[in-house]
N, C-alpha and C. Protein backbone atom coordinates (compact mmCIF):
# COMPACT_ATOMS: atom_id res chain seq x y z
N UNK A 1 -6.82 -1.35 24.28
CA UNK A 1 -5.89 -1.68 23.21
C UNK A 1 -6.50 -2.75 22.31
N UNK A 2 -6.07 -2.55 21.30
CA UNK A 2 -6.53 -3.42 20.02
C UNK A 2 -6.19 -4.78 19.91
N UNK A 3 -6.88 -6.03 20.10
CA UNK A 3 -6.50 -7.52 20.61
C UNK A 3 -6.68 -8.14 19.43
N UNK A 4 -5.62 -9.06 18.42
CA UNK A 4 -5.57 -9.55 17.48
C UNK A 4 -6.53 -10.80 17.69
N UNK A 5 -6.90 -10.96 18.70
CA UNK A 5 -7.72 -12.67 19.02
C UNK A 5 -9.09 -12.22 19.01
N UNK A 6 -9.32 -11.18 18.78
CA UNK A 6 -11.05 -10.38 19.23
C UNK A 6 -11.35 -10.76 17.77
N UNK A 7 -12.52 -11.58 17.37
CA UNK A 7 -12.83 -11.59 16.12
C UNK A 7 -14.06 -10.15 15.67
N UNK A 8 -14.20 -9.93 16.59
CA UNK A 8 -14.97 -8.27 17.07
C UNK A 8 -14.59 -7.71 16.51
N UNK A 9 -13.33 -7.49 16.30
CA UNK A 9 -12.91 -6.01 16.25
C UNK A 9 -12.40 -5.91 14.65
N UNK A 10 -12.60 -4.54 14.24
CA UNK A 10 -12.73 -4.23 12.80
C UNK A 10 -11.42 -4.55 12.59
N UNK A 11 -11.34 -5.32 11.53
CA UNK A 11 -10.55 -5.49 10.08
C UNK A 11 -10.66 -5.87 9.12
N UNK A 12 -9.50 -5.96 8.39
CA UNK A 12 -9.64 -6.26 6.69
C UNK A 12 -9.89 -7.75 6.41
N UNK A 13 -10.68 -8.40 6.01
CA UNK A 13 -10.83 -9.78 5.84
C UNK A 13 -11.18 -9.97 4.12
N UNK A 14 -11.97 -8.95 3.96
CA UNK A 14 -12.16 -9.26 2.35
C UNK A 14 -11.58 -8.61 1.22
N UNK A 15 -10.76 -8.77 0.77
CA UNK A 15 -10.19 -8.22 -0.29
C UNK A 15 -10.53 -8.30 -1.84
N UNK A 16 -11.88 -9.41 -2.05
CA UNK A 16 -12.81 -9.38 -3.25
C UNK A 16 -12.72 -8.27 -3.65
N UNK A 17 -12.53 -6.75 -3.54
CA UNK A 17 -12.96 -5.98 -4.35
C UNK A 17 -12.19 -5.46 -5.27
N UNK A 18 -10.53 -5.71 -5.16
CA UNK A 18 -9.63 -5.64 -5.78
C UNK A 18 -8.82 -6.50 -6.69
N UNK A 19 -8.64 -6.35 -7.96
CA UNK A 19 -8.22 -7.49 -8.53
C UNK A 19 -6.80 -7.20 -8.99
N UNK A 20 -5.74 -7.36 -9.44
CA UNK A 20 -4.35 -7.20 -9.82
C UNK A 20 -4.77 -6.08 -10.83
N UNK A 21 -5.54 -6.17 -11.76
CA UNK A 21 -5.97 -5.14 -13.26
C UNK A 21 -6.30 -3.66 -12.18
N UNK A 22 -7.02 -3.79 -11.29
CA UNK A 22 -7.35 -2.31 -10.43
C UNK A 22 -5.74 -1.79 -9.99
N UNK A 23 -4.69 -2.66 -9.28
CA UNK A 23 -3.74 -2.12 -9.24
C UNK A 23 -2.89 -1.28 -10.20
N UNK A 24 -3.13 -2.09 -11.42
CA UNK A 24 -2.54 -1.40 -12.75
C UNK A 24 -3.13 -0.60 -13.10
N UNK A 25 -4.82 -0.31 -12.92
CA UNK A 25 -5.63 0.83 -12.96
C UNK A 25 -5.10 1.87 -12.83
N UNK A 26 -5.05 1.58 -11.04
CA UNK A 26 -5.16 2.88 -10.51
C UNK A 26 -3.63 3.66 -10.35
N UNK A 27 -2.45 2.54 -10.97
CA UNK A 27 -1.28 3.43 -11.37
C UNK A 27 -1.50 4.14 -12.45
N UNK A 28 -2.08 3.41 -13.38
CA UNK A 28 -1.67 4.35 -15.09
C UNK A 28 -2.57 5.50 -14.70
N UNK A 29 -3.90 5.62 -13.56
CA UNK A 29 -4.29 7.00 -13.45
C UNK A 29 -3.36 7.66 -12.79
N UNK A 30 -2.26 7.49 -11.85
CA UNK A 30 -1.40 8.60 -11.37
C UNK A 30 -0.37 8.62 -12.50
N UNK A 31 0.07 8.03 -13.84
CA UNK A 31 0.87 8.34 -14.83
C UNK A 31 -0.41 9.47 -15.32
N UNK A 32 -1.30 9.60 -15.73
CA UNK A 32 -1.99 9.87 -16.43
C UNK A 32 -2.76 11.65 -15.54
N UNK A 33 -2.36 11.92 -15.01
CA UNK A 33 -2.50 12.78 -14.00
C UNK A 33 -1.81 13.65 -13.92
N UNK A 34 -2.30 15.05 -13.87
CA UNK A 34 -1.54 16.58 -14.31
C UNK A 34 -1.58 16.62 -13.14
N UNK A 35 -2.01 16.02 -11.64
CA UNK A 35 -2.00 16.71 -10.63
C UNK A 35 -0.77 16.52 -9.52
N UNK A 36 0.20 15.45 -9.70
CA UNK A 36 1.06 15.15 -9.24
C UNK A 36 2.11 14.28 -10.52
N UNK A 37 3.73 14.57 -10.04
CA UNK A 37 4.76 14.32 -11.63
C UNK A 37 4.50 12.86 -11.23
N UNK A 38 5.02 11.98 -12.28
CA UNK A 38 5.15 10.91 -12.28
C UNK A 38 6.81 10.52 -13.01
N UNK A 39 7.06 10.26 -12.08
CA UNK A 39 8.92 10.08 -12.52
C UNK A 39 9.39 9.54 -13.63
N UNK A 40 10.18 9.88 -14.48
CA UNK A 40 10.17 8.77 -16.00
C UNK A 40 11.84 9.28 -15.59
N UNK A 41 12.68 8.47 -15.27
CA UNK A 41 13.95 8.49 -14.97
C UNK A 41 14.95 7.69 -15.97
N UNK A 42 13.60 7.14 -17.02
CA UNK A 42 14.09 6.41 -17.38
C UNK A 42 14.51 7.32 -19.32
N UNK A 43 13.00 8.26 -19.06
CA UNK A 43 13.12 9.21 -20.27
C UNK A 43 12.16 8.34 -21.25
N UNK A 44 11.68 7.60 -20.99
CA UNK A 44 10.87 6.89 -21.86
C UNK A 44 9.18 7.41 -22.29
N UNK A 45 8.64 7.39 -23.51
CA UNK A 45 7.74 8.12 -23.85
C UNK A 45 6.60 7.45 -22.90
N UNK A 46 5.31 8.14 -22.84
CA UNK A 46 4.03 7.82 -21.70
C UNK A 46 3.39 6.37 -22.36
N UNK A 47 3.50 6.20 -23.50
CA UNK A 47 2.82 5.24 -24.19
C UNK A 47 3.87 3.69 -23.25
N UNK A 48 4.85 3.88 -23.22
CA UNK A 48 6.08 3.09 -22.85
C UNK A 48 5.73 2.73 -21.07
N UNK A 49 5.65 3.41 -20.84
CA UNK A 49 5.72 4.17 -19.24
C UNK A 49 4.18 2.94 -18.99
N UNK A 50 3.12 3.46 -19.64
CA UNK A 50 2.07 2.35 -19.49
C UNK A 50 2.16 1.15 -19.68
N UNK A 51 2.99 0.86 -20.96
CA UNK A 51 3.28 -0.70 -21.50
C UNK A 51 3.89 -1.35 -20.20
N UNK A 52 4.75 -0.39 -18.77
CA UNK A 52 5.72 -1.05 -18.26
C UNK A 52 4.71 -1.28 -17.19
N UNK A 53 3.84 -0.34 -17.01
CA UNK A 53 2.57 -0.52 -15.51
C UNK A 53 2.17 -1.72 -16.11
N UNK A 54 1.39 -2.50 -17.05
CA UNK A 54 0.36 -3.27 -17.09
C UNK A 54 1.41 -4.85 -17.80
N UNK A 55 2.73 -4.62 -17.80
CA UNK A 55 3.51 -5.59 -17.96
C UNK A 55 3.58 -6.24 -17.02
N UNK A 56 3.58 -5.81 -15.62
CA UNK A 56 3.39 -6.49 -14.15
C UNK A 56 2.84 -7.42 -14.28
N UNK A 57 3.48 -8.66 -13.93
CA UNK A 57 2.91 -9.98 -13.77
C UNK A 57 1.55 -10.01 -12.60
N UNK A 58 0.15 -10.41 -13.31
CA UNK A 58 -0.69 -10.06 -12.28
C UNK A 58 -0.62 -11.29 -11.17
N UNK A 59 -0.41 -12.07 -11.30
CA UNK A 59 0.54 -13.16 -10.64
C UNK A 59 1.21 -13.00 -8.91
N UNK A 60 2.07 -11.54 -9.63
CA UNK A 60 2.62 -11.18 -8.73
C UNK A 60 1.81 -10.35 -7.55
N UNK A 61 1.35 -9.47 -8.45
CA UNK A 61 0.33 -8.66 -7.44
C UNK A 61 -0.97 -9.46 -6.93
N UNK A 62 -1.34 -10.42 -7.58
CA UNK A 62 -2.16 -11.54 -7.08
C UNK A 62 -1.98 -11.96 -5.21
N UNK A 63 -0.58 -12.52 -5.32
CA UNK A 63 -0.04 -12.49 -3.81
C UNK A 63 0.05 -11.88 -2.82
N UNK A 64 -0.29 -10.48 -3.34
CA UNK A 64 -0.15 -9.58 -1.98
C UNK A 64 -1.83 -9.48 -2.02
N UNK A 65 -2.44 -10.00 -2.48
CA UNK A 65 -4.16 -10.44 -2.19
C UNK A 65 -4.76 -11.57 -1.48
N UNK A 66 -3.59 -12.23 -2.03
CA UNK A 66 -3.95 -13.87 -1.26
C UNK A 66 -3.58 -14.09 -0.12
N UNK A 67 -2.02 -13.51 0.41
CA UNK A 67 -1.41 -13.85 1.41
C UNK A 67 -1.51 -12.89 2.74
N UNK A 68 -2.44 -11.87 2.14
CA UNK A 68 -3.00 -10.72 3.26
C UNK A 68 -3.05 -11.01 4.47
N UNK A 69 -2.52 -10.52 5.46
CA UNK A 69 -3.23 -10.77 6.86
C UNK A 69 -4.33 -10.67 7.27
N UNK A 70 -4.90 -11.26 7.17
CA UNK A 70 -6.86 -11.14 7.62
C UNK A 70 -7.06 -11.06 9.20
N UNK A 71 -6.11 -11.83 9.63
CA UNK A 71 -6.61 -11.78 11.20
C UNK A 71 -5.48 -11.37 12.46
N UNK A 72 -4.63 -10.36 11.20
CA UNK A 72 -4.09 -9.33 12.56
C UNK A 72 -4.62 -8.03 13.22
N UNK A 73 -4.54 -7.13 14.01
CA UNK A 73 -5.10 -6.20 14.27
C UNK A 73 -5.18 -5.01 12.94
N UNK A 74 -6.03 -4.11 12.63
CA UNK A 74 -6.16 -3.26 12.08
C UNK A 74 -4.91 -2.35 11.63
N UNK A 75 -4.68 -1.68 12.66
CA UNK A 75 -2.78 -0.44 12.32
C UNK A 75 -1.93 -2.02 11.89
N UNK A 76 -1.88 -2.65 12.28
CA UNK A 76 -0.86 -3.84 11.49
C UNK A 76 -1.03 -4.36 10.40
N UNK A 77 -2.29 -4.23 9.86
CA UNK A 77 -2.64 -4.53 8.53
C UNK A 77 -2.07 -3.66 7.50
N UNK A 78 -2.85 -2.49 8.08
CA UNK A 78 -2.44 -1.60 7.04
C UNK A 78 -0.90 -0.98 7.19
N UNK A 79 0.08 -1.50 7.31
CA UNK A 79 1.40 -0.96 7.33
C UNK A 79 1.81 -2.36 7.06
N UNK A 80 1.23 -3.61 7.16
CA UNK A 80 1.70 -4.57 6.48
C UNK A 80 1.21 -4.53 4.97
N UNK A 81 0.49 -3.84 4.62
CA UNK A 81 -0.57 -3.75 2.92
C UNK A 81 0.83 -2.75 2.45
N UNK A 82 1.25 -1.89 3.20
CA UNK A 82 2.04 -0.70 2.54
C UNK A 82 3.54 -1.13 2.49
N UNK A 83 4.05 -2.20 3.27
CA UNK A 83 5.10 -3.16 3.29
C UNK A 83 5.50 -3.63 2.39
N UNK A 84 3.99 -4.69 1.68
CA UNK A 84 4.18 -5.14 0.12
C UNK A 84 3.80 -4.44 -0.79
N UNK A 85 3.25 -3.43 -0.53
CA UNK A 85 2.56 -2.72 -1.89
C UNK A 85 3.97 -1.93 -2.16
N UNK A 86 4.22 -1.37 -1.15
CA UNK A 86 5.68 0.11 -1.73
C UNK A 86 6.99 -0.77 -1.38
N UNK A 87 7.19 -1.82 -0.63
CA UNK A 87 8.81 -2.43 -0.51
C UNK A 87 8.64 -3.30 -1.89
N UNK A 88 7.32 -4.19 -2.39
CA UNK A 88 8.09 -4.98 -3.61
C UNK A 88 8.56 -4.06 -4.70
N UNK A 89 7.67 -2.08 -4.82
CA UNK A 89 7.98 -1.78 -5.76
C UNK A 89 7.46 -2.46 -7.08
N UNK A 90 6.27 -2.09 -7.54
CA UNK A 90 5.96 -3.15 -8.63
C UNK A 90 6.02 -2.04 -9.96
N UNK A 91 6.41 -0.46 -9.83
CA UNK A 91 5.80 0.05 -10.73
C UNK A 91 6.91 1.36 -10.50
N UNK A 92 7.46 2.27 -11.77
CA UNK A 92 8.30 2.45 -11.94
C UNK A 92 8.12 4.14 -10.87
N UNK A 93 6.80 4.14 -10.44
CA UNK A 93 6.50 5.27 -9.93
C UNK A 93 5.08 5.52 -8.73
N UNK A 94 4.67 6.29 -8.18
CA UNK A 94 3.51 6.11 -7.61
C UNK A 94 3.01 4.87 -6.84
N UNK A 95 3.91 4.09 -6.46
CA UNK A 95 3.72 2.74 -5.42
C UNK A 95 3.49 3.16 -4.07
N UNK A 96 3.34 4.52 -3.78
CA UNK A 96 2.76 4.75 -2.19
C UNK A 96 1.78 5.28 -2.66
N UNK A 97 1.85 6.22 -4.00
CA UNK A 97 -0.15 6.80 -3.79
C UNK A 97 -0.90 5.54 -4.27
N UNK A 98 -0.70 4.49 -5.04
CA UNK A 98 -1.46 3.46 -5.37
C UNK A 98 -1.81 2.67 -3.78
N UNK A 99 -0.02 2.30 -3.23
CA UNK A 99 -1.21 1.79 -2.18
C UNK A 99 -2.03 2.26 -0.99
N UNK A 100 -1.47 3.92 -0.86
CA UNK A 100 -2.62 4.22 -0.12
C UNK A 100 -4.53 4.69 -0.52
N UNK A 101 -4.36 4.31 -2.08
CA UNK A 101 -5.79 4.65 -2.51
C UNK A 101 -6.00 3.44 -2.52
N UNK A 102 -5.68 2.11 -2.32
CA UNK A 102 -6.33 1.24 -2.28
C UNK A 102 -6.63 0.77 -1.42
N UNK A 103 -5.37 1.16 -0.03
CA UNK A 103 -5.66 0.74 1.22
C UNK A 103 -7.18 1.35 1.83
N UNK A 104 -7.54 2.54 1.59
CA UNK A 104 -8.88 3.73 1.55
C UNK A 104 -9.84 3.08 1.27
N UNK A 105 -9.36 2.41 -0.13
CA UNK A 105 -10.68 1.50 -0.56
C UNK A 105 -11.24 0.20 0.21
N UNK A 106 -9.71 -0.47 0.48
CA UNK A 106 -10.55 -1.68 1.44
C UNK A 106 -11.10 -1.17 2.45
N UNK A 107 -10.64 -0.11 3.20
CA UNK A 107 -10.72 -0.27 4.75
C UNK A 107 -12.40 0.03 4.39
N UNK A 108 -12.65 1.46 2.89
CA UNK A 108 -14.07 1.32 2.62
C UNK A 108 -15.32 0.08 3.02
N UNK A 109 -14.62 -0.53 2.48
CA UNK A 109 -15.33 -1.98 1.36
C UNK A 109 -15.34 -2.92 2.78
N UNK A 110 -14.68 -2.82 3.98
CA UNK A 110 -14.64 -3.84 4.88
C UNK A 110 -15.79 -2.86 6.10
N UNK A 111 -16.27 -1.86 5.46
CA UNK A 111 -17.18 -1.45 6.75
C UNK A 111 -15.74 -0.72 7.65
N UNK A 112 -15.33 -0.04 7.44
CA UNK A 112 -14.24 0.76 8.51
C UNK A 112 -14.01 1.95 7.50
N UNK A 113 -14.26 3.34 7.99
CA UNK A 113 -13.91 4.38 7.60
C UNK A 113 -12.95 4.79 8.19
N UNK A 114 -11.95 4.79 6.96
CA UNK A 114 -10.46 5.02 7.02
C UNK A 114 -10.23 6.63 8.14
N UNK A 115 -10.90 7.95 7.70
CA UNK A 115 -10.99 9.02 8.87
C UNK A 115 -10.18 9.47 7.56
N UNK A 116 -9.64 11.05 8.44
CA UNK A 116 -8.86 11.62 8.09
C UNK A 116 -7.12 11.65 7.69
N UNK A 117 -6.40 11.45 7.14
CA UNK A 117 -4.75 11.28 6.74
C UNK A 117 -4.39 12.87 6.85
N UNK A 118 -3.72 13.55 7.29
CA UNK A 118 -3.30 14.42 6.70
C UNK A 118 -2.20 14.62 5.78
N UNK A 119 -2.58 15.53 4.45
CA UNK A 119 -1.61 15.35 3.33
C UNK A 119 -0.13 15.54 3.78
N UNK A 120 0.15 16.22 4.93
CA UNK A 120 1.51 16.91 5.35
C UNK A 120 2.16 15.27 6.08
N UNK A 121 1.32 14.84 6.76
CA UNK A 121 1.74 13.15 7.44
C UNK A 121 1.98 12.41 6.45
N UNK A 122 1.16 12.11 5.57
CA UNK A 122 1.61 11.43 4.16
C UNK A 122 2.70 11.43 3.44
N UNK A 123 3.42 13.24 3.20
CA UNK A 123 4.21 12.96 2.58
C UNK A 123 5.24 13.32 3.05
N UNK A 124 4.96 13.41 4.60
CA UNK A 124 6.33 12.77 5.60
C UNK A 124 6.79 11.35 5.69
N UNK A 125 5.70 10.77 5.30
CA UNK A 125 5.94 8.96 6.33
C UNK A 125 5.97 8.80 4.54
N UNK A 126 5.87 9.17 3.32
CA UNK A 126 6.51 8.56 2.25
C UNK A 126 7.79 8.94 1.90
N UNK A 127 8.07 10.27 2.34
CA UNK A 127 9.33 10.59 2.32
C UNK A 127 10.29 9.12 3.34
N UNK A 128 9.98 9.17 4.57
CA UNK A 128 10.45 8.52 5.04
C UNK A 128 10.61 6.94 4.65
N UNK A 129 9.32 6.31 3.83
CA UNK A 129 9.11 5.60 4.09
C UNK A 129 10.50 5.21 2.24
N UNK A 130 10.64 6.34 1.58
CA UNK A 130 11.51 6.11 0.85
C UNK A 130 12.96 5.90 1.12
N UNK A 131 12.93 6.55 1.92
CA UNK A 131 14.75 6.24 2.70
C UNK A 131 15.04 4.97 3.18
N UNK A 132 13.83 4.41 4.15
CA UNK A 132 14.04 3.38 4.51
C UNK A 132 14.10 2.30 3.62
N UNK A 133 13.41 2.25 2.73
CA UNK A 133 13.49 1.28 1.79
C UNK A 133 14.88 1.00 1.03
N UNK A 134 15.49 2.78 1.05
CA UNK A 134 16.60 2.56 0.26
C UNK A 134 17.69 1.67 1.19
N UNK A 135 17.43 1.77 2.04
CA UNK A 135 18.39 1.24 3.21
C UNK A 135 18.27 -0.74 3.46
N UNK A 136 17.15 -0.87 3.55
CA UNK A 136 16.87 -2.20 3.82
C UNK A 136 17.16 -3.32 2.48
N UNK A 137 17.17 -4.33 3.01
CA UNK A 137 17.24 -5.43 1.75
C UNK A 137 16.17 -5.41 1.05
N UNK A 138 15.55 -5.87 -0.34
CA UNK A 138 14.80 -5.64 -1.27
C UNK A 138 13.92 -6.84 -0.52
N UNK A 139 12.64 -6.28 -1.14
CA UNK A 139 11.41 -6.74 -0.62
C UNK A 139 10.74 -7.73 -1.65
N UNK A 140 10.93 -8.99 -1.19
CA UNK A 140 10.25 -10.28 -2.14
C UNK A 140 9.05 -11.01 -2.08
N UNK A 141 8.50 -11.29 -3.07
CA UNK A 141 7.33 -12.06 -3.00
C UNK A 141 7.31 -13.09 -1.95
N UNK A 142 8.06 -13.65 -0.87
CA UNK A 142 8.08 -14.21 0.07
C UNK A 142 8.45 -13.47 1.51
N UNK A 143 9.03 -12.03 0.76
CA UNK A 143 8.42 -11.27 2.35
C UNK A 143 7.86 -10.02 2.25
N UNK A 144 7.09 -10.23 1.27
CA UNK A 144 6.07 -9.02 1.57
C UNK A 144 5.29 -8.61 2.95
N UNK A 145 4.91 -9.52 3.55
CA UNK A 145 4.58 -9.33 5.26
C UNK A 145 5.35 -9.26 6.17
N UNK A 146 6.61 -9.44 5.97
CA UNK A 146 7.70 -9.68 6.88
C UNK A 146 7.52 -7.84 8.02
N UNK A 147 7.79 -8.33 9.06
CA UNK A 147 7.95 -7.17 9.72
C UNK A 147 9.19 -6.47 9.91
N UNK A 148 9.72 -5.37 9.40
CA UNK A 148 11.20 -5.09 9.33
C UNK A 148 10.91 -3.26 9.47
N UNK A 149 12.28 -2.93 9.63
CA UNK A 149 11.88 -1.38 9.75
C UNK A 149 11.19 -0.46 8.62
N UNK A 150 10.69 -0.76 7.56
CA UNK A 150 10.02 0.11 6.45
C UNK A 150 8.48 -0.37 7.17
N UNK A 151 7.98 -1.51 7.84
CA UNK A 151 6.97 -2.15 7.96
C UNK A 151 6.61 -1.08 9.74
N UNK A 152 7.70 -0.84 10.23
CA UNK A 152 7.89 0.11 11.67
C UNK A 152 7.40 1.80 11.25
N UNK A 153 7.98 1.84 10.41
CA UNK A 153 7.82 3.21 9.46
C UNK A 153 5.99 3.47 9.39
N UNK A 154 5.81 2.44 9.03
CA UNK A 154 3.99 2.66 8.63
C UNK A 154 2.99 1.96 9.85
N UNK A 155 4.05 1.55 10.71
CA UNK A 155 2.72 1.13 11.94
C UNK A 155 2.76 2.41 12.43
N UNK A 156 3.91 3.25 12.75
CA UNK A 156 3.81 4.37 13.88
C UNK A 156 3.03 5.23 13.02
N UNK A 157 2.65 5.21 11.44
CA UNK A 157 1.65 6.01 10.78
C UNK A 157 0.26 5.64 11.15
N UNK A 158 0.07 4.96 11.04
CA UNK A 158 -1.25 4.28 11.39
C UNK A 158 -1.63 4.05 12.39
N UNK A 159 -0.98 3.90 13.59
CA UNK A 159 -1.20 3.75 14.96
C UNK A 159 -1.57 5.56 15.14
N UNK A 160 -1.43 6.33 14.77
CA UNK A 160 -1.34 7.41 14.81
C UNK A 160 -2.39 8.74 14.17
N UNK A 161 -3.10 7.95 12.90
CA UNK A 161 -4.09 8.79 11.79
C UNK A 161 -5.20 7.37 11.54
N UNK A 162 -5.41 6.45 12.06
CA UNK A 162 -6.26 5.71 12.54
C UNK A 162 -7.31 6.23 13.79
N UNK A 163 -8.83 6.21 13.30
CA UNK A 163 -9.57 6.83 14.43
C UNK A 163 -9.27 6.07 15.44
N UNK A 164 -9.49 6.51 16.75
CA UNK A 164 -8.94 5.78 18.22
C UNK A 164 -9.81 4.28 18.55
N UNK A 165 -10.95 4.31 17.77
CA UNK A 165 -11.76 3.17 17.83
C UNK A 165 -10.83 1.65 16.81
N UNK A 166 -10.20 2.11 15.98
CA UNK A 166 -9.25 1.03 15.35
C UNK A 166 -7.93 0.80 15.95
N UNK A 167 -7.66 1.78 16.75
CA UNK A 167 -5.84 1.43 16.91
C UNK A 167 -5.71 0.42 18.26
């Protein structure tokens, strides 16, 4: 089993490679993308829709960089990354594919190959991971790490589509 005190054992420690502007990146590419809808509930034109991605205080998304868990186990990281990335909700759409392409990228960038996800698990545990959210209290810049049931939702993902050498 995976020991949070093992400084051995693979995890996320550096998050240099991401800056708040990549977050807003890599949403306006899923607005910008014929390959999956991007929700406009609001009816507002695409030009609008972008103005509202890169209006995000980088500030805000700053914090879920700074305050990262560096030295918990691996499956707890990453369901704590997907905690604050999809419970604060920073973006009017695509807040689980943003943070699972970025989560991909660190685990890249830290020397740990993320493995295989399957697309059908994905968009079970986002389905799910949408209900729960609707259910729970709103997710704040002071508990983005908090462990609560949307944060339960994405360990049993990751404990699960994590190669057996990380979990």
């Amino acid at each position: 089993m995976y020991s949070s005190t093992d400084p051995t054992e693979p995890r996320i420690t550096d998050l240099s490679s991401i800056e708040p502007e990549n977050v807003k990146f890599r949403n306006t590419e899923f607005l910008k993308s014929d390959r999956h809808r991007y929700d406009n509930p609001r009816d507002v034109s695409f030009i609008e829709q972008r103005r509202n991605i890169w209006r995000v205080r980088n500030g805000d998304i700053r914090r879920i960089l700074d305050e990262f868990p560096t030295d918990r186990p691996l499956p707890e990281q990453c369901a704590l990354w997907m905690h604050a990335v999809v419970g604060k909700h920073f973006f009017e759409d695509a807040n689980h594919r943003t943070a699972i392409a970025l989560l991909r990228k660190l685990l890249r960038d830290n020397g740990i190959d993320p493995g295989s996800w399957p697309t059908d698990r994905i968009e079970h545990v986002r389905d799910e991971s949408h209900d729960v959210r609707r259910e729970i209290p709103a997710i704040r810049l002071d508990t983005l790490y908090q462990k609560d049931e949307l944060y339960e939702v994405w360990y049993r993902f990751f404990t699960d589509v994590l190669p057996n050498e990380y979990r």
